[in-house]
N, C-alpha and C. Protein backbone atom coordinates (compact mmCIF):
# COMPACT_ATOMS: atom_id res chain seq x y z
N UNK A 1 47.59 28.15 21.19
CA UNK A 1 47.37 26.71 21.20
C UNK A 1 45.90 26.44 21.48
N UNK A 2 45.10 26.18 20.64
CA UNK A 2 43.60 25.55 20.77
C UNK A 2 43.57 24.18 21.97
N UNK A 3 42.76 24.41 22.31
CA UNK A 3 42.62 23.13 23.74
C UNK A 3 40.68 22.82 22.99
N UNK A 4 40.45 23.10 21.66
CA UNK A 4 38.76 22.74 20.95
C UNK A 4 38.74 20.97 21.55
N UNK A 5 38.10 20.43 21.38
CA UNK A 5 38.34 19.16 20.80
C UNK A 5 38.35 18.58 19.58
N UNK A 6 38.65 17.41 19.39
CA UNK A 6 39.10 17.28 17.91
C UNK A 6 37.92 17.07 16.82
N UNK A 7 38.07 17.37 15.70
CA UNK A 7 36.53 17.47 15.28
C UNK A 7 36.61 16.21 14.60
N UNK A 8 35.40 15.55 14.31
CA UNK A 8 34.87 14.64 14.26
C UNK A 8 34.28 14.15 12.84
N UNK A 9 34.83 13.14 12.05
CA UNK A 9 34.84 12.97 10.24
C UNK A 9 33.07 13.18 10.56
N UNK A 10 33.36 13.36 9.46
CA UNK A 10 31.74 13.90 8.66
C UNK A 10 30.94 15.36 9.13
N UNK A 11 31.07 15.44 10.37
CA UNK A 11 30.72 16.52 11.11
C UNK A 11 30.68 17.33 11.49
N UNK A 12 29.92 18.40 10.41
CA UNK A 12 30.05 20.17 10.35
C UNK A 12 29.99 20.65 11.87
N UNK A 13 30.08 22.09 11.32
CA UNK A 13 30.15 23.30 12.63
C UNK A 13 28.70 23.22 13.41
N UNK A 14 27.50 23.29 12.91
CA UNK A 14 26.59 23.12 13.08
C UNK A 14 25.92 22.39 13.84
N UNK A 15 26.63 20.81 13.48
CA UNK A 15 26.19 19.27 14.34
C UNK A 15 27.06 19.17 15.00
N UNK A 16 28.61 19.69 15.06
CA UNK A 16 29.12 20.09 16.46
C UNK A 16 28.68 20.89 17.31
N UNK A 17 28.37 21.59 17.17
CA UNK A 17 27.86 22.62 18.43
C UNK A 17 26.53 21.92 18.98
N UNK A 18 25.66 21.08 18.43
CA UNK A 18 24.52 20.76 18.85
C UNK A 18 25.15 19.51 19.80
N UNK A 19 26.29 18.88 19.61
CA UNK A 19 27.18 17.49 20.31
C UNK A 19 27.71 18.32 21.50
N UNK A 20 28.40 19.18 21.34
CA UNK A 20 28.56 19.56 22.55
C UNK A 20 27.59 20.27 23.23
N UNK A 21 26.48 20.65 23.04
CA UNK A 21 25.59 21.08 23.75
C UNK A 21 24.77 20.19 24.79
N UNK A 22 25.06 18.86 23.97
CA UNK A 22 24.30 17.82 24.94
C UNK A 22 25.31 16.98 25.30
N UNK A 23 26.72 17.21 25.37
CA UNK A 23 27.57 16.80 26.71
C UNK A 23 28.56 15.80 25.51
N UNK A 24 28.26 15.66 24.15
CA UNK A 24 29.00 14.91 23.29
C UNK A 24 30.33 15.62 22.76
N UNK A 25 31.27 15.58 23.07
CA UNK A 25 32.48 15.77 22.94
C UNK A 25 33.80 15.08 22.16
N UNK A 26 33.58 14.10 22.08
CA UNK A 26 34.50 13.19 21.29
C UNK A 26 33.66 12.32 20.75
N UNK A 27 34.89 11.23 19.58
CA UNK A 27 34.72 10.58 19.76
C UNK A 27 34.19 9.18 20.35
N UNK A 28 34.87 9.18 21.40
CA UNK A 28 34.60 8.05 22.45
C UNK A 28 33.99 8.21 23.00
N UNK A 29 32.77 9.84 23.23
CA UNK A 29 31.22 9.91 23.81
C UNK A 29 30.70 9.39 22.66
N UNK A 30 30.58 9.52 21.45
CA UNK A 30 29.56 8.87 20.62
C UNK A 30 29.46 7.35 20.87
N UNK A 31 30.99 6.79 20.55
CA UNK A 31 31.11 5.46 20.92
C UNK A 31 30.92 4.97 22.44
N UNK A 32 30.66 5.77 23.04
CA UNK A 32 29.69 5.25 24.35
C UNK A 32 28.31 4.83 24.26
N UNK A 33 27.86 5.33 23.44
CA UNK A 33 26.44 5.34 23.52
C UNK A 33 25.77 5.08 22.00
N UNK A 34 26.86 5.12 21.46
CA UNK A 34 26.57 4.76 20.01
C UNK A 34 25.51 6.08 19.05
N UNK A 35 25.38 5.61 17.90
CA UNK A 35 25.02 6.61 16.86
C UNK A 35 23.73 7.03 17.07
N UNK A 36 23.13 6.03 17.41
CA UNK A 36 21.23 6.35 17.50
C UNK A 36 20.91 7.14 18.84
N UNK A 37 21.80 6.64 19.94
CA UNK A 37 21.71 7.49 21.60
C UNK A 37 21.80 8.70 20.95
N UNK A 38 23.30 9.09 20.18
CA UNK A 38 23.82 10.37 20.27
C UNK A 38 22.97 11.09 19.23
N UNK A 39 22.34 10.67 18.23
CA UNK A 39 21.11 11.14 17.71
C UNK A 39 20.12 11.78 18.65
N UNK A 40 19.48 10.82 19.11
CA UNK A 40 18.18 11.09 19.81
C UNK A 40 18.46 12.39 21.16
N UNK A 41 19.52 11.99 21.56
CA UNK A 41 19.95 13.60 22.61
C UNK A 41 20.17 14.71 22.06
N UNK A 42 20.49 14.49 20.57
CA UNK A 42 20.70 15.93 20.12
C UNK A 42 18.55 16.26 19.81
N UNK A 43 18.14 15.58 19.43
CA UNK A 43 16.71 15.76 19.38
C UNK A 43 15.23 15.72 20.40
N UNK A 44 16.11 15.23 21.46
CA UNK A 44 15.59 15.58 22.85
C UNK A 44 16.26 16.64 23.37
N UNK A 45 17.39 17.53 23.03
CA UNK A 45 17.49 18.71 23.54
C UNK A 45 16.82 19.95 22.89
N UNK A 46 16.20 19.44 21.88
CA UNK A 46 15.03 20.26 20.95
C UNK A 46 16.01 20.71 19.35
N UNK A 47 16.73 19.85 19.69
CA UNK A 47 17.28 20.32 17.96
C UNK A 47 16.19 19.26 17.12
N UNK A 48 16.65 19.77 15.31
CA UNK A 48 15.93 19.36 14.67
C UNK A 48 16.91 18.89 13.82
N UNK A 49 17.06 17.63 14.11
CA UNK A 49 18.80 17.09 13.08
C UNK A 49 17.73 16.32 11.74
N UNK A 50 18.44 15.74 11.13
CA UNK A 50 18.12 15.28 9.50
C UNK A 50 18.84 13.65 9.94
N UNK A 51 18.62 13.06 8.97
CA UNK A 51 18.98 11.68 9.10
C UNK A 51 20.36 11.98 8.84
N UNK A 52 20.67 12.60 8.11
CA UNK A 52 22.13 12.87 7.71
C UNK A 52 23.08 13.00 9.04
N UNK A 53 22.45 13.50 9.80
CA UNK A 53 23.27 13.51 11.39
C UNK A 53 23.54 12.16 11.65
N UNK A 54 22.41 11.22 11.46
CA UNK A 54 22.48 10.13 11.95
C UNK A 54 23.62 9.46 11.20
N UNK A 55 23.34 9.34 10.05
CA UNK A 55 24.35 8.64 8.79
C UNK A 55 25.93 9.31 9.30
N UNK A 56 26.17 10.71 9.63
CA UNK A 56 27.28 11.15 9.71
C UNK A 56 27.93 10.32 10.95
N UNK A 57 27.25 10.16 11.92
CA UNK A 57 27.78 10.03 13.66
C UNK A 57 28.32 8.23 13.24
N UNK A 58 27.13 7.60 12.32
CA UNK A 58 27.59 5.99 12.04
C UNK A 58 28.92 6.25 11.48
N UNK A 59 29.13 7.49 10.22
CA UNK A 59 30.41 7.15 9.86
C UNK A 59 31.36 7.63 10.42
N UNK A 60 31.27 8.19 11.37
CA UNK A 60 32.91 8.76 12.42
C UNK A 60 32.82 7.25 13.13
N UNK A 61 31.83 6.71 13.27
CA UNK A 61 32.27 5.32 14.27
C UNK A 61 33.11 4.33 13.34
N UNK A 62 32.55 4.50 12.44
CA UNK A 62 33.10 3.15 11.21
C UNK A 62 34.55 4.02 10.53
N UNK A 63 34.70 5.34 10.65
CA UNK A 63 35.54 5.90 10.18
C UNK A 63 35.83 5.55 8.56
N UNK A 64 34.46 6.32 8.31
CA UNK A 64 34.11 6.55 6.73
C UNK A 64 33.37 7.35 6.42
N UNK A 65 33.50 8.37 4.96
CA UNK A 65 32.71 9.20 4.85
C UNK A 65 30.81 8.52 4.95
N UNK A 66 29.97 9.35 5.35
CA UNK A 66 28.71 8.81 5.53
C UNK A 66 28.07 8.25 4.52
N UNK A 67 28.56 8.55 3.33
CA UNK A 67 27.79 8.07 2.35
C UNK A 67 27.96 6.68 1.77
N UNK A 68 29.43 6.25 2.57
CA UNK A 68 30.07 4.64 2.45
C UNK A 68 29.20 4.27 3.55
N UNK A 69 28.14 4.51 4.08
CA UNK A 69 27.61 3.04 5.32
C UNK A 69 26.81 2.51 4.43
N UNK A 70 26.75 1.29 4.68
CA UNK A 70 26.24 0.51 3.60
C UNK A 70 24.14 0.53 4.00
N UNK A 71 23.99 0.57 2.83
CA UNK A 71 22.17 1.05 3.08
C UNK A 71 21.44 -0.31 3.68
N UNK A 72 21.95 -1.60 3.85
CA UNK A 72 21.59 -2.20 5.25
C UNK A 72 21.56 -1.44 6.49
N UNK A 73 22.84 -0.83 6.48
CA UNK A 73 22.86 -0.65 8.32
C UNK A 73 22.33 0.69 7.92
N UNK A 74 22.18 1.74 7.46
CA UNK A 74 21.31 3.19 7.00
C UNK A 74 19.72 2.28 7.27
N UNK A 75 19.35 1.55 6.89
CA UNK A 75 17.81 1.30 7.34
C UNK A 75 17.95 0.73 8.62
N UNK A 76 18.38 0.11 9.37
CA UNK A 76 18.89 -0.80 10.70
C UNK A 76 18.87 1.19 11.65
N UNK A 77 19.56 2.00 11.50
CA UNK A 77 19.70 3.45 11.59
C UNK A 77 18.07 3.65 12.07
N UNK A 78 17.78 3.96 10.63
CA UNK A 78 16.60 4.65 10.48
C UNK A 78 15.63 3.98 11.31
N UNK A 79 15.13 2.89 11.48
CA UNK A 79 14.03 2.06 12.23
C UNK A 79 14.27 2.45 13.36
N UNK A 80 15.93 1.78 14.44
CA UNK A 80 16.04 1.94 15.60
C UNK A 80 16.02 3.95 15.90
N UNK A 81 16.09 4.80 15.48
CA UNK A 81 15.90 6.16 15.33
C UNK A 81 13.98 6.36 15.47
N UNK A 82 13.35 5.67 14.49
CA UNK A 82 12.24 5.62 14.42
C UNK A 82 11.57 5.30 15.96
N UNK A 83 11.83 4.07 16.14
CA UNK A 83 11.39 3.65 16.94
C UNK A 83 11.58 4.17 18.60
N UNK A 84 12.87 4.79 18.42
CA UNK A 84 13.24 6.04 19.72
C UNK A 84 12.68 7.25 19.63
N UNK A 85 12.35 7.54 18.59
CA UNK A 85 11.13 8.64 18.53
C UNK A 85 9.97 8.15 18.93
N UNK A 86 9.29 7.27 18.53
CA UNK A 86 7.74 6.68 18.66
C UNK A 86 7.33 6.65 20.29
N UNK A 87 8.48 6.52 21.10
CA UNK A 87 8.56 6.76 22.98
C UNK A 87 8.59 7.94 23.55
N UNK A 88 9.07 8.54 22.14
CA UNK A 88 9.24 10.43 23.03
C UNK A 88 7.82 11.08 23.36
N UNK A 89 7.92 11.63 24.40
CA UNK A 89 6.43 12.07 24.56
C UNK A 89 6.22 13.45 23.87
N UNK A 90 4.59 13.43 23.56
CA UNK A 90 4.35 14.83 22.50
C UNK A 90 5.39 16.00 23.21
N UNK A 91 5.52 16.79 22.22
CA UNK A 91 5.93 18.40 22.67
C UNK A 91 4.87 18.85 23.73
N UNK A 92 5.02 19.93 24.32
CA UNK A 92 4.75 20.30 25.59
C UNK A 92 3.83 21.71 24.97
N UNK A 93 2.48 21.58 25.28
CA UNK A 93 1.67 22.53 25.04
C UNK A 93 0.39 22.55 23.29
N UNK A 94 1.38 21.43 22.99
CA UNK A 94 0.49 20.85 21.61
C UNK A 94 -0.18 19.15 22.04
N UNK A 95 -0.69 19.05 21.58
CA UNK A 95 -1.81 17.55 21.77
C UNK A 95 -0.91 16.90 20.55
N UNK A 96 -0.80 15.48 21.10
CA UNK A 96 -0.46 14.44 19.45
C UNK A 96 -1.02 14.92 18.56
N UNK A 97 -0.75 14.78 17.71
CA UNK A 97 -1.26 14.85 16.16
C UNK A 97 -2.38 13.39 16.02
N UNK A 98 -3.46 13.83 15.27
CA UNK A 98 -4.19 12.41 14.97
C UNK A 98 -4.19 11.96 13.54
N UNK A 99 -4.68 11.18 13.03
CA UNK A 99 -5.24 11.01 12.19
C UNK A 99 -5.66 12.33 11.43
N UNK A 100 -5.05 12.46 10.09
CA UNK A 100 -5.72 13.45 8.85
C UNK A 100 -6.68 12.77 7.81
N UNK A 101 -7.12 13.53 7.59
CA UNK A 101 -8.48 13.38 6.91
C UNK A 101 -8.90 14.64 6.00
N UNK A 102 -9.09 14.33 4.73
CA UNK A 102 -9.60 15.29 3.28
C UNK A 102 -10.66 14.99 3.59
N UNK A 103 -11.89 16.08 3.66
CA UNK A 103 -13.13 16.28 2.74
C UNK A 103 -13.18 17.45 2.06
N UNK A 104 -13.80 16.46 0.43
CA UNK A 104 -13.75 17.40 -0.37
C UNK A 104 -15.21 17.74 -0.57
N UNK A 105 -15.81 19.43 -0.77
CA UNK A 105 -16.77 19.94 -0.45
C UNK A 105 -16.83 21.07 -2.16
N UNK A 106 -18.00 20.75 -2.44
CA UNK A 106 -17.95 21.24 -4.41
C UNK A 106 -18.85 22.55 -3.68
N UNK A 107 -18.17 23.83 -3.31
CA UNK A 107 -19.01 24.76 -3.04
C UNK A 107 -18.96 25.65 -4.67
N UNK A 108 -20.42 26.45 -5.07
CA UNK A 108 -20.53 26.89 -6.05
C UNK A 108 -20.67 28.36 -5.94
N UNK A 109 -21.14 28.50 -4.49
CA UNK A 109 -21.51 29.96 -4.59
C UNK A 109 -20.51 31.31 -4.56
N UNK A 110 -19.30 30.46 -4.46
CA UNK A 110 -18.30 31.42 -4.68
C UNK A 110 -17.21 31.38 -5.60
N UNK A 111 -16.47 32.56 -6.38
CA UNK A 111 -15.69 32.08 -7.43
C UNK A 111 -14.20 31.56 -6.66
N UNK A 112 -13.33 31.17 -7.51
CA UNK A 112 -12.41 30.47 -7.17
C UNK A 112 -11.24 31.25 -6.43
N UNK A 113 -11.39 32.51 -7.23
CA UNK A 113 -10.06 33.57 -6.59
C UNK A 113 -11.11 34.96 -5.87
N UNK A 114 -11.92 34.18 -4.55
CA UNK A 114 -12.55 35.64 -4.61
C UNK A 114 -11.69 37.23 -4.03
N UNK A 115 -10.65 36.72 -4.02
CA UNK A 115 -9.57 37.86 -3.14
C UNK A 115 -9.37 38.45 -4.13
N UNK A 116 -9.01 38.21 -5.50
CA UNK A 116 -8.39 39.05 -6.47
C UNK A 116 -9.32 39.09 -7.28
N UNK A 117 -10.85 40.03 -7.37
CA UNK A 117 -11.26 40.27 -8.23
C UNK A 117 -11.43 41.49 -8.85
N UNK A 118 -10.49 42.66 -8.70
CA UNK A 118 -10.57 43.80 -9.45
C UNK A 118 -9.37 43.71 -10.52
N UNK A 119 -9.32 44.36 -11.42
CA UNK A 119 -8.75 44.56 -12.32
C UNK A 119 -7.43 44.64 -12.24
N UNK A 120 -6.66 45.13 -11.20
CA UNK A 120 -5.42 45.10 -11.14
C UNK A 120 -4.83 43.69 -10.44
N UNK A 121 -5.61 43.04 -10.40
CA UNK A 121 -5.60 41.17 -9.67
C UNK A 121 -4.72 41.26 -8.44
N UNK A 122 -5.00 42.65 -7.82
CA UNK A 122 -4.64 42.16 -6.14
C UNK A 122 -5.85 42.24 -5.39
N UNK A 123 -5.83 42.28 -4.34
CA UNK A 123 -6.95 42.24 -3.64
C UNK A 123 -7.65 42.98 -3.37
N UNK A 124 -9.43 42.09 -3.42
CA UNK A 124 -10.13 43.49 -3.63
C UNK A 124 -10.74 44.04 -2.05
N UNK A 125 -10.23 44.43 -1.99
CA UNK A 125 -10.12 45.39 -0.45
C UNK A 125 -10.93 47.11 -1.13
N UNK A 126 -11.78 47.42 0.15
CA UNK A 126 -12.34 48.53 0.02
C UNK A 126 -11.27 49.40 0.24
N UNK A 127 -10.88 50.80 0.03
CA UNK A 127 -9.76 51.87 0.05
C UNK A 127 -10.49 52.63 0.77
């Protein structure tokens, strides 16, 4: 007799184990805290979920496959998700990210592939 808990529409093996890892267990933990909480804990415990987590957790609440939430509330999702990220503080041991920036630089004095210039076009490394 399995004593698992019951698994949850939309929601592979994968995004279960990451739910119960951060204390989500049913149902009625998601619907405690709703779709975007139970998002953001699986991504504050250092997982790396996809929006699709998000879309999935809305449709066990609405009790529909994920791809029936209607793309109003999928952007309503995505913003409030957004915007619970934008508070998380950087990762631990890396600096924010800034601003990127291209410069493009026309150097001539070297050819384009200088790694592969012998004849057999791998690299030309002394032997």
């Amino acid at each position: 007799m399995s004593t698992s808990a019951p698994k949850l529409r939309n929601i592979g093996p994968k995004s279960a184990a990451w739910l119960r890892q951060v204390g989500l267990r049913s149902l009625e933990d998601v619907a405690a805290i709703g779709a975007v909480d139970a998002f953001m804990k699986v991504r504050r415990a250092g997982f790396k979920p996809s929006l699709n987590l998000l879309y999935s957790l809305e449709g066990a609440l609405q009790d529909c496959h994920w791809q029936e939430v209607p793309e109003s509330r999928r952007t309503e999702l995505v913003q409030a998700a957004e915007a619970a990220i934008a508070l998380l503080p950087p990762p631990r041991g890396r600096p924010a990210a800034g601003p990127v920036t291209t410069t493009q630089h026309e150097d001539t004095s070297m050819p384009a592939f200088g790694l592969f210039d012998d004849d057999r076009g791998g690299p030309n490394v002394s032997e």
